[in-house]
C-alpha atoms as a PDB file:
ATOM      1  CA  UNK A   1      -9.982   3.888  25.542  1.00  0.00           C
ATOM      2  CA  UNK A   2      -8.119   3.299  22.127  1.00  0.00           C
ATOM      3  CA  UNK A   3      -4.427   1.194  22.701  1.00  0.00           C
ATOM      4  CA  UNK A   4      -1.567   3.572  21.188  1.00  0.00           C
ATOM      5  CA  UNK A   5       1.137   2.311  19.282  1.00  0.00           C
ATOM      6  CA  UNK A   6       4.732   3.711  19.349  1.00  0.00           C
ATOM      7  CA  UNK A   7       7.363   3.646  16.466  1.00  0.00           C
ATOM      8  CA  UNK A   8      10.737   2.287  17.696  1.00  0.00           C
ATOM      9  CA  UNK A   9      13.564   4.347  16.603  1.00  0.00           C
ATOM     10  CA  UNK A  10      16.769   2.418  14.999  1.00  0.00           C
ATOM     11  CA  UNK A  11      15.462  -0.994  15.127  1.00  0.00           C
ATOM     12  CA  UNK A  12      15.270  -3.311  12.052  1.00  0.00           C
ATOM     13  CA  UNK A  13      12.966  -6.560  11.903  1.00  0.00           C
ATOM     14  CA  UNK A  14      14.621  -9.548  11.564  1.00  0.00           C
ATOM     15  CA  UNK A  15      13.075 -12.111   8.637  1.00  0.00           C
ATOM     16  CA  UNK A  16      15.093 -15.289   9.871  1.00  0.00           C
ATOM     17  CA  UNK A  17      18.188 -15.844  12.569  1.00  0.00           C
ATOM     18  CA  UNK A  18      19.796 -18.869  12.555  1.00  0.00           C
ATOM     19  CA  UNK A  19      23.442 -20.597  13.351  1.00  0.00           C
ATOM     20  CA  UNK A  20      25.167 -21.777  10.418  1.00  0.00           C
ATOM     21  CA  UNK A  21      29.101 -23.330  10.772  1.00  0.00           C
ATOM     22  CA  UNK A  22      28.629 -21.613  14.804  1.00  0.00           C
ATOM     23  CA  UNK A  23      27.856 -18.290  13.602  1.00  0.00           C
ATOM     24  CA  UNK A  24      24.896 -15.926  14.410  1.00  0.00           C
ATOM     25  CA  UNK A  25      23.477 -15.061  10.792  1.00  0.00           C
ATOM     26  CA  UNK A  26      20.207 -12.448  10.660  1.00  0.00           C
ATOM     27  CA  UNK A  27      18.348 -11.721   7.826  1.00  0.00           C
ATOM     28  CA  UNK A  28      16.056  -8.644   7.074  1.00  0.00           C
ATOM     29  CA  UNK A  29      14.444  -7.769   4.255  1.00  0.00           C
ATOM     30  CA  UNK A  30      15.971  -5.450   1.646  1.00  0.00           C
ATOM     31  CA  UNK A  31      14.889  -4.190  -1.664  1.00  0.00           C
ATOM     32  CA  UNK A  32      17.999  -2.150  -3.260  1.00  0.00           C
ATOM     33  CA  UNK A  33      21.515  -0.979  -2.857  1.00  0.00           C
ATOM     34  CA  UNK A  34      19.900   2.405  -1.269  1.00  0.00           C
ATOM     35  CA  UNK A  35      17.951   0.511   1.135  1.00  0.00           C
ATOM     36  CA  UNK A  36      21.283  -1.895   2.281  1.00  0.00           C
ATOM     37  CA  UNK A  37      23.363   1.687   2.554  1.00  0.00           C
ATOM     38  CA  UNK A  38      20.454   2.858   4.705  1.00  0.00           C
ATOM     39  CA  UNK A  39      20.360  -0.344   7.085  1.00  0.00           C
ATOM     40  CA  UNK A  40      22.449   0.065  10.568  1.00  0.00           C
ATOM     41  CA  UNK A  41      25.816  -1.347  10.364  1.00  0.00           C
ATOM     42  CA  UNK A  42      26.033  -3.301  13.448  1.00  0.00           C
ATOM     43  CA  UNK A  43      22.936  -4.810  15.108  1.00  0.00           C
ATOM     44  CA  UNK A  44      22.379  -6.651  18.626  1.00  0.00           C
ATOM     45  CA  UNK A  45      19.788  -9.817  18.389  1.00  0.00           C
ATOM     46  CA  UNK A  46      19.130 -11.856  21.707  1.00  0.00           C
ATOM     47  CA  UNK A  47      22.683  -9.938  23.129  1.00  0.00           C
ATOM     48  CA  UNK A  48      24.598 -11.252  20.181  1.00  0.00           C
ATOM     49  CA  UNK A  49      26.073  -8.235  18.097  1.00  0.00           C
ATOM     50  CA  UNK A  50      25.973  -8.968  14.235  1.00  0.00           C
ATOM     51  CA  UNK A  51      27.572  -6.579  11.595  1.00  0.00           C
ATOM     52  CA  UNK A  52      26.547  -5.885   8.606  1.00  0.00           C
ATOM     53  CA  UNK A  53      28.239  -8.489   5.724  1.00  0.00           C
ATOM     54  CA  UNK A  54      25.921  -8.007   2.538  1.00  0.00           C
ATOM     55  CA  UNK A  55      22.843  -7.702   0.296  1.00  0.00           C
ATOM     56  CA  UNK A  56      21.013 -10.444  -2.193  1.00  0.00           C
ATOM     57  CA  UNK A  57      19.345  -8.477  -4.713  1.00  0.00           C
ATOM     58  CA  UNK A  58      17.740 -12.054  -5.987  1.00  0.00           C
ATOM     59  CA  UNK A  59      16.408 -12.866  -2.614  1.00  0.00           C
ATOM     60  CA  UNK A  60      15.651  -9.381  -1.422  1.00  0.00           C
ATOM     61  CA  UNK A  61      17.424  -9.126   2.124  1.00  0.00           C
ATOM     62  CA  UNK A  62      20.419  -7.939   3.868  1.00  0.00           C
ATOM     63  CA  UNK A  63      22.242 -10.402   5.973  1.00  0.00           C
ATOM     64  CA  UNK A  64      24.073  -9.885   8.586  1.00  0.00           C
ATOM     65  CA  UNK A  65      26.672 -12.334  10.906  1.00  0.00           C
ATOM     66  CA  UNK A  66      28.065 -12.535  14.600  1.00  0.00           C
ATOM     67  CA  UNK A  67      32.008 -12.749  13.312  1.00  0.00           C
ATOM     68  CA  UNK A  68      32.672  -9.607  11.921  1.00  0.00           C
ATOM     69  CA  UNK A  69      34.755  -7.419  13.650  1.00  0.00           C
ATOM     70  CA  UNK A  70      33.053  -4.206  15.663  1.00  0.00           C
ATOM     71  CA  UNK A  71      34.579  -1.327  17.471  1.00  0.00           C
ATOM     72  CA  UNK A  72      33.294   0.756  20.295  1.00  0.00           C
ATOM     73  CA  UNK A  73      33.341   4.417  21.048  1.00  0.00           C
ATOM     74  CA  UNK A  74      35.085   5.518  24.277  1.00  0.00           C
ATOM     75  CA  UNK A  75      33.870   8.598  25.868  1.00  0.00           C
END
């Protein structure tokens, strides 16, 4: 019997995580502005919540960090 594989909605993959100066900072990969506008602004990585903070267009990849500020919807 063949193994299926399922798409995960809303999920990005993360190219390198590491703690710089006691920060959280993700990268993912990311080839132009459109793609970095299309990218989800806040993230949760190992129950840490990064937001989005910006784009290398040398390096190719979005970057994002554990200090910015988020909000929450309240129902």
């Amino acid at each position: 019997m063949p193994t299926l594989a399922h798409t995960i909605s809303d999920a990005i993959q993360i190219t390198a995580s590491y703690i710089l100066e006691g920060e959280t900072v993700l990268e993912t990969d990311c080839y132009d502005y459109d793609h970095y506008r299309s990218l989800p602004a806040v993230v949760r990585y190992d129950g840490i919540i990064c937001s989005k903070t910006g784009w290398s267009s040398d390096r190719n990849y979005a970057c994002y960090k554990s200090r910015g500020r988020v909000a929450f919807r309240v129902a």
